[in-house]
Protein backbone atom coordinates (compact mmCIF):
# COMPACT_ATOMS: atom_id res chain seq x y z
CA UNK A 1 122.64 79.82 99.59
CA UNK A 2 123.83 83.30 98.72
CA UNK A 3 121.56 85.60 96.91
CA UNK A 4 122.90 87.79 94.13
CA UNK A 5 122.28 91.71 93.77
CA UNK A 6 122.35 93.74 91.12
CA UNK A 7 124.71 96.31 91.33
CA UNK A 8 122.91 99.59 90.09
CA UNK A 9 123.40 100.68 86.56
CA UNK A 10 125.76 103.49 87.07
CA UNK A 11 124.89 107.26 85.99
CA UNK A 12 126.80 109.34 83.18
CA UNK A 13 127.93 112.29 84.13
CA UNK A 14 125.32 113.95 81.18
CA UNK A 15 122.90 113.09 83.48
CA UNK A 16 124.01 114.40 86.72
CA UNK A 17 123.43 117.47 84.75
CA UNK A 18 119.66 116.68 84.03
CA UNK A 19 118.93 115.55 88.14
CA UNK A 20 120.72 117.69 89.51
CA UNK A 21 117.79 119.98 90.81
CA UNK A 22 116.02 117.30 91.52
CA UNK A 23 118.59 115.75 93.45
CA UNK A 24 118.67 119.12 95.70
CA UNK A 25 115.31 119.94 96.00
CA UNK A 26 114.78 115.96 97.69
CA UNK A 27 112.71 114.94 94.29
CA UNK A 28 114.61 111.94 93.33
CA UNK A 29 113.81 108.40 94.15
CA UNK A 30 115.67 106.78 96.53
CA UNK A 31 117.09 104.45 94.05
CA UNK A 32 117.89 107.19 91.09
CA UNK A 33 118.84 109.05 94.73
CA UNK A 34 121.86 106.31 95.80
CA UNK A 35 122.99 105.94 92.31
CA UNK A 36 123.41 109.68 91.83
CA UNK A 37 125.67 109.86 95.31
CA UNK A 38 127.74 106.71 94.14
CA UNK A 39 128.60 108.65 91.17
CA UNK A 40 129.62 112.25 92.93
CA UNK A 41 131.41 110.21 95.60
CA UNK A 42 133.55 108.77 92.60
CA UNK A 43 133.83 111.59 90.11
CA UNK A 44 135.36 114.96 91.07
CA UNK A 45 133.96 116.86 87.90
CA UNK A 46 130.01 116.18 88.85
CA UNK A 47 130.46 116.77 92.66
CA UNK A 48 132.33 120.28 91.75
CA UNK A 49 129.60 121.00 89.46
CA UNK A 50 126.98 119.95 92.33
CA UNK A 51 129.00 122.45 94.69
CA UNK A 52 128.95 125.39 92.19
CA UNK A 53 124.72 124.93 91.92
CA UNK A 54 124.78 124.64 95.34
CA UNK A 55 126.56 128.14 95.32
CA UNK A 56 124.50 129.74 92.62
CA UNK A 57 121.65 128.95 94.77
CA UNK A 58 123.43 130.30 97.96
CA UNK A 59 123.97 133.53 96.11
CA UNK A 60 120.80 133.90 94.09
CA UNK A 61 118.59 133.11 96.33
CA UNK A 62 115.34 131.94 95.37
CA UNK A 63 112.73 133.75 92.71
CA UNK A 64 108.92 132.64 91.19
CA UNK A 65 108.17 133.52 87.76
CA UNK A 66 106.28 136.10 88.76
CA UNK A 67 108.98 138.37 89.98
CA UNK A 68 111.04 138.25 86.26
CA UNK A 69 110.19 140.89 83.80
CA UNK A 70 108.10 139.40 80.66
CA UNK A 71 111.06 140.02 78.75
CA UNK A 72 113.51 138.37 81.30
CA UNK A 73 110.82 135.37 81.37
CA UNK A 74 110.50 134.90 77.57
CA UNK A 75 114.40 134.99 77.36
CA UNK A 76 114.66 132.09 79.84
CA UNK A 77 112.05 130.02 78.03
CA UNK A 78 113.85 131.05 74.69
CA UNK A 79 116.89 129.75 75.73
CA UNK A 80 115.26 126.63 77.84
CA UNK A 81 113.48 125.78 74.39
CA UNK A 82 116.34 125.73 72.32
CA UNK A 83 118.39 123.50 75.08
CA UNK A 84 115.76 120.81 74.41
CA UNK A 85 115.61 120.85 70.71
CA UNK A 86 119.30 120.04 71.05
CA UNK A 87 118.49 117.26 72.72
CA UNK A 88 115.77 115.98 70.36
């Protein structure tokens, strides 16, 4: 008797996008976790976008909220803001 598998619903590129810090900071669930390396291991554009985060992060370094201006800080959730009402 063989028993069938479902083959995971593959990820759009969009969303590579949207996990991608999640994806690097270990966040993900395993499942979301495969399905996301299936993809990059398959698509050139998403794994050379995950290797120029991985840069930005390599040459940023890390910061908290706290260390941003107020202005810097209200620009970032300006812009963050109007991202998602694109999305809406």
């Amino acid at each position: 008797m063989k028993l069938f598998t479902r083959k995971p619903t593959p990820i759009e590129c969009q969303k590579v996008v949207e996990i991608v810090t999640a994806y690097l900071e270990d966040a993900l669930p395993a499942r979301d976790r495969r399905r996301l390396e299936a993809h990059l291991a398959a698509c050139p554009h998403c794994s050379g976008y995950l290797d120029q985060i991985r840069e930005t992060i390599a040459l940023t370094g890390s910061f908290e909220a706290e260390d941003l201006s107020l202005e810097a800080l209200e620009d970032l959730t300006g812009i963050f803001r109007a991202w998602a009402a694109d999305r809406a």
